[in-house]
Structures are given as structure tokens and as C-alpha cells.
PDB file of N, CA and C in Angstrom:
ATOM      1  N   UNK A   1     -52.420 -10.001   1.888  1.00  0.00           N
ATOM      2  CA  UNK A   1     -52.758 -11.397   1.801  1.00  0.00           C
ATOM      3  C   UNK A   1     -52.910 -11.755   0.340  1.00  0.00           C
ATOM      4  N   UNK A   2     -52.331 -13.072  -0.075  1.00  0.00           N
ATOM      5  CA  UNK A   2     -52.464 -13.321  -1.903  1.00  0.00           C
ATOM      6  C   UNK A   2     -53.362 -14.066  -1.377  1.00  0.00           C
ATOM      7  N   UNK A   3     -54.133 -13.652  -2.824  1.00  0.00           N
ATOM      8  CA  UNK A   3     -54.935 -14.905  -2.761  1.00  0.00           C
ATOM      9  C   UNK A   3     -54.813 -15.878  -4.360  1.00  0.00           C
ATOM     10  N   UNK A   4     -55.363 -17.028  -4.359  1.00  0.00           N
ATOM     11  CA  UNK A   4     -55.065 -18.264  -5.189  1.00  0.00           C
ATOM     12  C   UNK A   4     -55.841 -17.767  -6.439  1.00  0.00           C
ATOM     13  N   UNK A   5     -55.432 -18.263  -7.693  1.00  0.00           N
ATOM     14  CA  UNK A   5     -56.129 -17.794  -9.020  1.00  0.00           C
ATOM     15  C   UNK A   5     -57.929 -18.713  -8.803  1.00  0.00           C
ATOM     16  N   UNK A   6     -58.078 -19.339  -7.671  1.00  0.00           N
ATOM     17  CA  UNK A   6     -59.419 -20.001  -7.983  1.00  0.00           C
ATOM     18  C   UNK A   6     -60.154 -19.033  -7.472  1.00  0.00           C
ATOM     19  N   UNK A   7     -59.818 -18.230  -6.485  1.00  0.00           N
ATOM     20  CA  UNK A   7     -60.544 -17.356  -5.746  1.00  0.00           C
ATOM     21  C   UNK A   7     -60.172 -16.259  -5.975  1.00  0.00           C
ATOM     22  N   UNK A   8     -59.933 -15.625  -7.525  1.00  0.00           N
ATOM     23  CA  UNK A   8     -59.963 -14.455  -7.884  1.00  0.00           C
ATOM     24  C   UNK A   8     -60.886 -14.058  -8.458  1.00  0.00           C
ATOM     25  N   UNK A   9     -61.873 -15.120  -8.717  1.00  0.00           N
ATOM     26  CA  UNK A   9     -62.867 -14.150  -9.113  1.00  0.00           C
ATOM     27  C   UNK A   9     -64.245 -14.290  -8.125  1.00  0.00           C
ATOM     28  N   UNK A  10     -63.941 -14.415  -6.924  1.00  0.00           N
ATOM     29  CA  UNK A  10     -64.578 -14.163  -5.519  1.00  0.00           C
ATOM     30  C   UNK A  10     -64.245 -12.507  -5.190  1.00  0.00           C
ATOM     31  N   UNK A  11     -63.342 -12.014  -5.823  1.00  0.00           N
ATOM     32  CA  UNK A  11     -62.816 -10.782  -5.069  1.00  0.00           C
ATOM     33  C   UNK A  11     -63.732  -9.425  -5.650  1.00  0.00           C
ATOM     34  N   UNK A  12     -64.069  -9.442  -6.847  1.00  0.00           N
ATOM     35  CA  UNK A  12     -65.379  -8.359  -6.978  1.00  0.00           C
ATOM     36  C   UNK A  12     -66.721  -8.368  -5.736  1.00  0.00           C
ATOM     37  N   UNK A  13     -67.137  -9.749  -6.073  1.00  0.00           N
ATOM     38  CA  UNK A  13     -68.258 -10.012  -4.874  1.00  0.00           C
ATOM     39  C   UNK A  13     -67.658 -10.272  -3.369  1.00  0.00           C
ATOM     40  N   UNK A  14     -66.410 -10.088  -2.860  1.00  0.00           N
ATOM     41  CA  UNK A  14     -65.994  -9.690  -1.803  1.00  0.00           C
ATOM     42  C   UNK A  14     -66.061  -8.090  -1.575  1.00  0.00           C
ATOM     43  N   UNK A  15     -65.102  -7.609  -2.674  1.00  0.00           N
ATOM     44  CA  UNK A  15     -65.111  -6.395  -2.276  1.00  0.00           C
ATOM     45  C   UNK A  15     -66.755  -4.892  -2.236  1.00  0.00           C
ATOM     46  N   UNK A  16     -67.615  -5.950  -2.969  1.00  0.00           N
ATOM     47  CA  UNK A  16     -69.011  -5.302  -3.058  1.00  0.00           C
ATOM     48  C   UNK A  16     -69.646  -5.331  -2.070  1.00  0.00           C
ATOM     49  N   UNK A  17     -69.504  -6.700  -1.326  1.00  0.00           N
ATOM     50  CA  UNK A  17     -69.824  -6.897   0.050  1.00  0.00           C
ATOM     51  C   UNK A  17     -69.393  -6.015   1.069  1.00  0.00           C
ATOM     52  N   UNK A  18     -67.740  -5.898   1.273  1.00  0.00           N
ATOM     53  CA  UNK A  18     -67.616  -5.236   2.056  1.00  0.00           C
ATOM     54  C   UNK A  18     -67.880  -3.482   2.053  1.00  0.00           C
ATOM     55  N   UNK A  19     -67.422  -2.731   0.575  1.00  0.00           N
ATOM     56  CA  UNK A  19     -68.464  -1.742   0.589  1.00  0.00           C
ATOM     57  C   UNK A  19     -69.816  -1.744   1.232  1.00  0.00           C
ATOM     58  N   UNK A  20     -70.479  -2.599   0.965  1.00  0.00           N
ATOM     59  CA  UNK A  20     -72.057  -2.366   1.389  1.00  0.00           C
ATOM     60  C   UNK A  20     -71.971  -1.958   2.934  1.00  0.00           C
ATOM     61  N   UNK A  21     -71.070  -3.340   3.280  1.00  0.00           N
ATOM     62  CA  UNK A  21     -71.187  -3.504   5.340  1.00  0.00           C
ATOM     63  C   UNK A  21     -70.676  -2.166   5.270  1.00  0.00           C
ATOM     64  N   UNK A  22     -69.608  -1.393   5.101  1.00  0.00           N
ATOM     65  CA  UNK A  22     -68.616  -0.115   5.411  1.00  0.00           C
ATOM     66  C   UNK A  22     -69.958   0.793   5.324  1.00  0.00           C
ATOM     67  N   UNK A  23     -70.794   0.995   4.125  1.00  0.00           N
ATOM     68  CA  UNK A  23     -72.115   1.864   4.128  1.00  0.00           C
ATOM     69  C   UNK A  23     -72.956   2.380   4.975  1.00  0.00           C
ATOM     70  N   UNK A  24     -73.149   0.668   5.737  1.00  0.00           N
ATOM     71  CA  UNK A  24     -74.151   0.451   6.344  1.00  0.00           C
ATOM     72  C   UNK A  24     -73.908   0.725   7.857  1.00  0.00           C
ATOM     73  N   UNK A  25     -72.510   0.415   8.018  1.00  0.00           N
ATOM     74  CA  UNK A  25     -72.115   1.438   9.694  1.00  0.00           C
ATOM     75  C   UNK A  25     -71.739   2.365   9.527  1.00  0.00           C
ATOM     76  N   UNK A  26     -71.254   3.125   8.666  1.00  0.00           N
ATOM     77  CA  UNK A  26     -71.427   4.326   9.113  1.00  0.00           C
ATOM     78  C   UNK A  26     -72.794   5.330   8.853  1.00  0.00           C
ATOM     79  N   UNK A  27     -73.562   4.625   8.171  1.00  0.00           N
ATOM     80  CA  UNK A  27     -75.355   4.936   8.586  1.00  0.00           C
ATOM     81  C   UNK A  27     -75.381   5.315   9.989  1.00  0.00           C
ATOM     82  N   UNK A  28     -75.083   3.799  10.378  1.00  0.00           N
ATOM     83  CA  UNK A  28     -75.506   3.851  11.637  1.00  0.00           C
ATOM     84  C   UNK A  28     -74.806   4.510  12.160  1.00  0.00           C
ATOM     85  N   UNK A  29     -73.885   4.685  12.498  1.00  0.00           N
ATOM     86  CA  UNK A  29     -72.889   5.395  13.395  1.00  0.00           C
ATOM     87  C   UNK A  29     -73.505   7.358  13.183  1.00  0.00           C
ATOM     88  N   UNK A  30     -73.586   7.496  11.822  1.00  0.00           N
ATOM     89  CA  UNK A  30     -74.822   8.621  11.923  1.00  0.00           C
ATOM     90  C   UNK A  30     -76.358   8.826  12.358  1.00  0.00           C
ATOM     91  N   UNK A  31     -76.939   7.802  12.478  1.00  0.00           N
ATOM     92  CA  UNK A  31     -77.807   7.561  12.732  1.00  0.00           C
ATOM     93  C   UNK A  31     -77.874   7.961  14.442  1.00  0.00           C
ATOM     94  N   UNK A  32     -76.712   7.524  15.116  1.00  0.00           N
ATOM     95  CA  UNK A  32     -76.578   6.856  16.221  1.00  0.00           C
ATOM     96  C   UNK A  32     -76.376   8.300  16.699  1.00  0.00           C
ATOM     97  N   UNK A  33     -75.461   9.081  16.127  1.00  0.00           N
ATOM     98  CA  UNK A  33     -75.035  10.787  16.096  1.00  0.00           C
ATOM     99  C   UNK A  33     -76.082  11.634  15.830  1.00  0.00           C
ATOM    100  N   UNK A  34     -77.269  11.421  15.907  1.00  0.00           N
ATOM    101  CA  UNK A  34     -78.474  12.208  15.632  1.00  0.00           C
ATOM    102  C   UNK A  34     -78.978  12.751  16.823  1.00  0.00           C
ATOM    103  N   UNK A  35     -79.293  13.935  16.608  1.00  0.00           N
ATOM    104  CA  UNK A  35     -79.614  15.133  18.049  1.00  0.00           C
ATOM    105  C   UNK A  35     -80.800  14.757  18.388  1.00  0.00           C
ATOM    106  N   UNK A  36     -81.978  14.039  17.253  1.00  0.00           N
ATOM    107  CA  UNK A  36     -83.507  13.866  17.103  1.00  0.00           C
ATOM    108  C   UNK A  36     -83.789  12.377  17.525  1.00  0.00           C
ATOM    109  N   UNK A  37     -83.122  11.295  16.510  1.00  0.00           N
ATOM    110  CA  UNK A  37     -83.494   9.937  16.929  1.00  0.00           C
ATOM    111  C   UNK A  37     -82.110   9.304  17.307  1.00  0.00           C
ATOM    112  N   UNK A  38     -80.820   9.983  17.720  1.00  0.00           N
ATOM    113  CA  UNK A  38     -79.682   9.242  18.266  1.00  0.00           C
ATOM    114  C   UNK A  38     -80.004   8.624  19.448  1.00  0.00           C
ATOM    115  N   UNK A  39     -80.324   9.312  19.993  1.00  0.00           N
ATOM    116  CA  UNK A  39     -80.792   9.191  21.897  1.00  0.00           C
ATOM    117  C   UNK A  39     -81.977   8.024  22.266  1.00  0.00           C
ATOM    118  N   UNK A  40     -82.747   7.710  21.201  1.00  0.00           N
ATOM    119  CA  UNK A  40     -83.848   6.769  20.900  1.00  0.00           C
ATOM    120  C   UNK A  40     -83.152   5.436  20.384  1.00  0.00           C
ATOM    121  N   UNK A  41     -82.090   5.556  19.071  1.00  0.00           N
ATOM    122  CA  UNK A  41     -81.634   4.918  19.350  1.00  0.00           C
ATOM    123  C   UNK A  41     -80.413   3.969  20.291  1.00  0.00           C
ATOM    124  N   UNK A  42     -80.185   4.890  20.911  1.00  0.00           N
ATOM    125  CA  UNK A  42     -79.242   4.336  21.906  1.00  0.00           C
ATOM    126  C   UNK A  42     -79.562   3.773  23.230  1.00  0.00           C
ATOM    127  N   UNK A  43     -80.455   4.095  23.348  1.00  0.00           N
ATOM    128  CA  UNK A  43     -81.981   3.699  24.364  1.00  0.00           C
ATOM    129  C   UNK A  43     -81.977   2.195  23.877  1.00  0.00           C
ATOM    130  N   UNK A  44     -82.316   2.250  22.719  1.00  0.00           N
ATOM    131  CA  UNK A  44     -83.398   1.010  22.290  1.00  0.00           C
ATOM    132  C   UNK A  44     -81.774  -0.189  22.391  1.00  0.00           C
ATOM    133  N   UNK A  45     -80.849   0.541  22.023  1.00  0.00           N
ATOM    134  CA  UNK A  45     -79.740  -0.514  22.107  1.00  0.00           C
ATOM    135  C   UNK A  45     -79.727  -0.772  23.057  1.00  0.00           C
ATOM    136  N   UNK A  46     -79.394  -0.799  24.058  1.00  0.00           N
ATOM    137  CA  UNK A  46     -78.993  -0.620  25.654  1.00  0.00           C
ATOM    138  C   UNK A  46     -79.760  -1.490  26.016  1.00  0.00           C
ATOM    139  N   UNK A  47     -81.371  -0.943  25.696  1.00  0.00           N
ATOM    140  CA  UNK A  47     -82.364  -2.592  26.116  1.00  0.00           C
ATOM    141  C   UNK A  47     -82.485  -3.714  25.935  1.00  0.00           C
ATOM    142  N   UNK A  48     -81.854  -3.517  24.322  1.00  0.00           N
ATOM    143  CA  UNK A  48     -81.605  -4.960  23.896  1.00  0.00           C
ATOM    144  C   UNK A  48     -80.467  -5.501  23.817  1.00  0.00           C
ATOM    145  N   UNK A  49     -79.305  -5.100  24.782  1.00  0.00           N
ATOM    146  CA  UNK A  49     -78.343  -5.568  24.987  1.00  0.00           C
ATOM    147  C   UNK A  49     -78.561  -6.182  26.448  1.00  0.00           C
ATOM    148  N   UNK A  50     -79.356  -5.383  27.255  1.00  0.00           N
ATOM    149  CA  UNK A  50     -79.423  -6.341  29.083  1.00  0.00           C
ATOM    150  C   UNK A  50     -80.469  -7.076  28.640  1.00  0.00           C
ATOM    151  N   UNK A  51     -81.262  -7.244  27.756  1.00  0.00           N
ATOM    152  CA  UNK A  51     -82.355  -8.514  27.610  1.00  0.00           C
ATOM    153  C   UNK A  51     -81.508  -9.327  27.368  1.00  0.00           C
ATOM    154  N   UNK A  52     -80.369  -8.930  26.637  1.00  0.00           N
ATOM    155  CA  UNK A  52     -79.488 -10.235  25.641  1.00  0.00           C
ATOM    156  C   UNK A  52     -78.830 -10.844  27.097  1.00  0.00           C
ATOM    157  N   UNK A  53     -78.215  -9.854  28.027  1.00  0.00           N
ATOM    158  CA  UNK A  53     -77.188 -10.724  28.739  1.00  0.00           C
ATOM    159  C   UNK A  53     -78.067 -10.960  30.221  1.00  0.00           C
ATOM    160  N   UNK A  54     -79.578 -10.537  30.416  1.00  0.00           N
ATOM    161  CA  UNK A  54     -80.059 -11.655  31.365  1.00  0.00           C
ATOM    162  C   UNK A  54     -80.516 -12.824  30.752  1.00  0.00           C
ATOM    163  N   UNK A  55     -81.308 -12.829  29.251  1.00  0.00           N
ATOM    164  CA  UNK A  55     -81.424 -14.061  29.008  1.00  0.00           C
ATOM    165  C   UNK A  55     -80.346 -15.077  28.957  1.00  0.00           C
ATOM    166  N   UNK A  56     -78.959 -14.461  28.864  1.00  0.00           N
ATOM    167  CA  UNK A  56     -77.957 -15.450  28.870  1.00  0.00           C
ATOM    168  C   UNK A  56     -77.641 -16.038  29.652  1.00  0.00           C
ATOM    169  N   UNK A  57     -77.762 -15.116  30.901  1.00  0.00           N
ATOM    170  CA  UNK A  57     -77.307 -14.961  32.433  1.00  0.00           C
ATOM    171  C   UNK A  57     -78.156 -16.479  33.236  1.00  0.00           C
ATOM    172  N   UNK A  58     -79.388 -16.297  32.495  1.00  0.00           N
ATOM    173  CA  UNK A  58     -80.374 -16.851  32.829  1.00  0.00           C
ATOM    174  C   UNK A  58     -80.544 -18.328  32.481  1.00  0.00           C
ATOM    175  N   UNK A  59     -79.802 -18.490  31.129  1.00  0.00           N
ATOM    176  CA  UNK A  59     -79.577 -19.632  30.628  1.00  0.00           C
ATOM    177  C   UNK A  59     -78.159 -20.300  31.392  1.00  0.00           C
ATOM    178  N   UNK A  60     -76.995 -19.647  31.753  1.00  0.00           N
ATOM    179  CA  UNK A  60     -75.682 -20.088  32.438  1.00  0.00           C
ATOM    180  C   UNK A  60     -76.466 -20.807  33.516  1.00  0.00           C
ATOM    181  N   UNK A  61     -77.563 -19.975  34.425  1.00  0.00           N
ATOM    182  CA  UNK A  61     -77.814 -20.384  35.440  1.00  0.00           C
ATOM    183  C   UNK A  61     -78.493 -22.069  35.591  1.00  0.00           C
ATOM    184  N   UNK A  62     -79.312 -21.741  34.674  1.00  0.00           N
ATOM    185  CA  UNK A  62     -80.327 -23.479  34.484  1.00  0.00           C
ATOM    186  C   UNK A  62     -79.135 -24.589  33.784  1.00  0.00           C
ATOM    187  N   UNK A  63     -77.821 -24.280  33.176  1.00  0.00           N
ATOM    188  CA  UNK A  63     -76.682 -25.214  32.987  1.00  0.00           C
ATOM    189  C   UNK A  63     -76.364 -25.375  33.721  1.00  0.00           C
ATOM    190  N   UNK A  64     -76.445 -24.385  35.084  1.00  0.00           N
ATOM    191  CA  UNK A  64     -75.084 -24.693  36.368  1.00  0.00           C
ATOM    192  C   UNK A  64     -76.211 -25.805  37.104  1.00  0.00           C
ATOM    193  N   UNK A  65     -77.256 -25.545  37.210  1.00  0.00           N
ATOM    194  CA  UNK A  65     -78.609 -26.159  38.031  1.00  0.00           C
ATOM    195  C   UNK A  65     -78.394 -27.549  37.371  1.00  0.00           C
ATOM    196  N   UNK A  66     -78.307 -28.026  36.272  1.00  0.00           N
ATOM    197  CA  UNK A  66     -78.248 -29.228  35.337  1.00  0.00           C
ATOM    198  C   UNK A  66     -77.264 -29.522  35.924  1.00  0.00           C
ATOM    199  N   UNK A  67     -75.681 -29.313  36.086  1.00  0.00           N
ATOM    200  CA  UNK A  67     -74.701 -29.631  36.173  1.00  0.00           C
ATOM    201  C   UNK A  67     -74.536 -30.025  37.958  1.00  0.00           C
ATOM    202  N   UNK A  68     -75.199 -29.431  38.986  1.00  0.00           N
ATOM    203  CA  UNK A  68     -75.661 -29.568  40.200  1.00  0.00           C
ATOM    204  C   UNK A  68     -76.193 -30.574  40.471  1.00  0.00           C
ATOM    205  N   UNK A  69     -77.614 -30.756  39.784  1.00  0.00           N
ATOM    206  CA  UNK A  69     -78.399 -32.488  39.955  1.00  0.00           C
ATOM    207  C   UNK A  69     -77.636 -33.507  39.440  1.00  0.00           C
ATOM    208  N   UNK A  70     -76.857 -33.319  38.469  1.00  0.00           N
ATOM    209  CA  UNK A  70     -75.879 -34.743  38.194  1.00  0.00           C
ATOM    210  C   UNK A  70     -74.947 -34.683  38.958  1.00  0.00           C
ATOM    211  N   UNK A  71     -74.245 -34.044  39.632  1.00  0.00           N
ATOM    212  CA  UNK A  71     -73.377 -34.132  40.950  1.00  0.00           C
ATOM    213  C   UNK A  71     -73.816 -34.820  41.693  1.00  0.00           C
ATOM    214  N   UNK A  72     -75.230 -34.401  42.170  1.00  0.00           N
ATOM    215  CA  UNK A  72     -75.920 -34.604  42.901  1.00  0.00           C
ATOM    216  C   UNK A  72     -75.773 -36.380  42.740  1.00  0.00           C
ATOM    217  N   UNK A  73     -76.700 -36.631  41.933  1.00  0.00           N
ATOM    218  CA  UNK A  73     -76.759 -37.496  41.326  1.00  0.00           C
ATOM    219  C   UNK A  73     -75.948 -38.962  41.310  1.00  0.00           C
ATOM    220  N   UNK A  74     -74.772 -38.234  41.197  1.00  0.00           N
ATOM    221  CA  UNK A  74     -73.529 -39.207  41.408  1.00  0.00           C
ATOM    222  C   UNK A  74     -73.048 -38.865  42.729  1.00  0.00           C
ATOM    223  N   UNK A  75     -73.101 -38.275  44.005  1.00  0.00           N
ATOM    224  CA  UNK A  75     -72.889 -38.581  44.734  1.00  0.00           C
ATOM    225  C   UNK A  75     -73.597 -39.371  45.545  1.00  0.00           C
ATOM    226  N   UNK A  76     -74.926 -39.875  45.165  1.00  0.00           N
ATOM    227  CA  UNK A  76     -76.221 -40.462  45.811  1.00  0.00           C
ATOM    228  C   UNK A  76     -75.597 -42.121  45.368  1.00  0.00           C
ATOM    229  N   UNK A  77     -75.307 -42.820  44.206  1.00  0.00           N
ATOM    230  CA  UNK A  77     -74.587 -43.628  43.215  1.00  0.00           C
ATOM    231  C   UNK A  77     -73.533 -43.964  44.472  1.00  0.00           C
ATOM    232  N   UNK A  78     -72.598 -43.240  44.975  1.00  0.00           N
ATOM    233  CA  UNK A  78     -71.533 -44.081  45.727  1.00  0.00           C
ATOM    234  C   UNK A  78     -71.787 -44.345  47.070  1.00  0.00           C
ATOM    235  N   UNK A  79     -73.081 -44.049  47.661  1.00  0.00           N
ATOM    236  CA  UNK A  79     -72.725 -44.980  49.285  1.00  0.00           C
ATOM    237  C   UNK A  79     -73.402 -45.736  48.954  1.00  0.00           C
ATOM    238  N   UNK A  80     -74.181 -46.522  47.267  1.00  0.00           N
ATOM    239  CA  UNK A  80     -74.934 -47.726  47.523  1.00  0.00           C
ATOM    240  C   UNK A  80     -73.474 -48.827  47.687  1.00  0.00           C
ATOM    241  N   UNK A  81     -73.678 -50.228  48.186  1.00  0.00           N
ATOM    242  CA  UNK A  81     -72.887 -50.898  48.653  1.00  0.00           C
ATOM    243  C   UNK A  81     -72.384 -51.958  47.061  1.00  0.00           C
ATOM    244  N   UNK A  82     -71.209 -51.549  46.977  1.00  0.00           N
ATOM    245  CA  UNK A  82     -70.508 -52.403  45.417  1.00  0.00           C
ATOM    246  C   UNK A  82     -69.878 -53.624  46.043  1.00  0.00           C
ATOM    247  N   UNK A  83     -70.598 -55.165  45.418  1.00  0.00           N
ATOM    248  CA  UNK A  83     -70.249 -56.207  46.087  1.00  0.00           C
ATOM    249  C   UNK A  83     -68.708 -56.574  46.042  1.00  0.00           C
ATOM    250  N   UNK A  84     -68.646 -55.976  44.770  1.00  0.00           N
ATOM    251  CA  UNK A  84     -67.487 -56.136  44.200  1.00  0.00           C
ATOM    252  C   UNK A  84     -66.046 -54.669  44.705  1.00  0.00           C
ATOM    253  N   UNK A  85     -66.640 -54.237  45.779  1.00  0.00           N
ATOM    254  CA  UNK A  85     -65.413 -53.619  46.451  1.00  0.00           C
ATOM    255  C   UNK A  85     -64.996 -53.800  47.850  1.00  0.00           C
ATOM    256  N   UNK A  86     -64.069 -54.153  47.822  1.00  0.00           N
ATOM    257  CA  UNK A  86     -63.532 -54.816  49.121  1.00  0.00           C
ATOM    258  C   UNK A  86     -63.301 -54.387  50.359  1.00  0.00           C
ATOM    259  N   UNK A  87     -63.299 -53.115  50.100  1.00  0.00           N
ATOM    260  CA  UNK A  87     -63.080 -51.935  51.389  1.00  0.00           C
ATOM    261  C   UNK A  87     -64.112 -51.461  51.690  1.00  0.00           C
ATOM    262  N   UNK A  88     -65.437 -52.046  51.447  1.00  0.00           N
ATOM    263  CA  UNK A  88     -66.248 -51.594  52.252  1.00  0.00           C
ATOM    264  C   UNK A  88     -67.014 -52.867  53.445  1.00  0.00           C
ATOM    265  N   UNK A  89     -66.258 -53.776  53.363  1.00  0.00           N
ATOM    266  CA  UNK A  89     -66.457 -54.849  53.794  1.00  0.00           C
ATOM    267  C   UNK A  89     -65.858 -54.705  55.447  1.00  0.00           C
TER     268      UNK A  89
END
């Protein structure tokens, strides 16, 4: 990918950045490979990954519930009588 002479001198503090992130997983990824605290951490991930996807789960649900009462809502709206429609006359 080229990049433009304005954003060449973005590319030190790009590439420092991405060193750091590259550092910092494979920490973890050793970290994660540990005979002592791997297993602890992989635990602790796991928990906070099904907290993540019932709270989500949990949130889809109270949108679908929202999205239900305004159905609702508007189907209550059409048997009132519109003077102004002729076919119900």
C-alpha cells in the first residue's frame, strides 16, 4: 500500500504502535500458554465472554419486546373507524 507524502511522517508512530500491539499478544498468547496461570486465565476469559453474550442476548431481547408493543400498537390504531375511508362504510 503507498502511502501520500502527508502521511509519511505518521509511519514511525504507526509502525511503533503496531510493534507495541504485536508485543502485547504475544504476552498474552504466553501468558495464556502457562501450565500455572494459563488455565486461570482462560477460565476468567470464558466468563467474560458468556456475561458479554447474555448481556447482549438480553439486550436483543428487550429490542424485540420494544419492537412487539409498537406492532402492537399499530395494530390497535387500525380498527378505530377513519371517517375519511370509504370501505368501511
Amino acid at each position: 500500500m503507498a502511502t501520500t507524502p502527508e502521511s509519511a511522517h505518521y509511519q514511525p508512530i504507526a509502525d511503533a504502535l503496531e510493534d507495541a500491539v504485536a508485543q502485547k499478544i504475544d504476552r498474552i498468547a504466553q501468558m495464556l500458554n502457562c501450565p500455572v496461570k494459563g488455565e486461570e486465565l482462560r477460565r476468567a476469559v470464558t466468563e467474560s465472554r458468556k456475561e458479554f453474550l447474555l448481556a447482549k442476548q438480553a439486550e436483543e431481547d428487550l429490542e424485540e419486546d420494544v419492537l412487539d408493543d409498537e406492532l402492537i400498537e399499530d395494530e390497535e390504531d387500525d380498527d378505530e373507524y377513519d371517517e375519511f375511508d370509504w370501505t368501511t362504510e
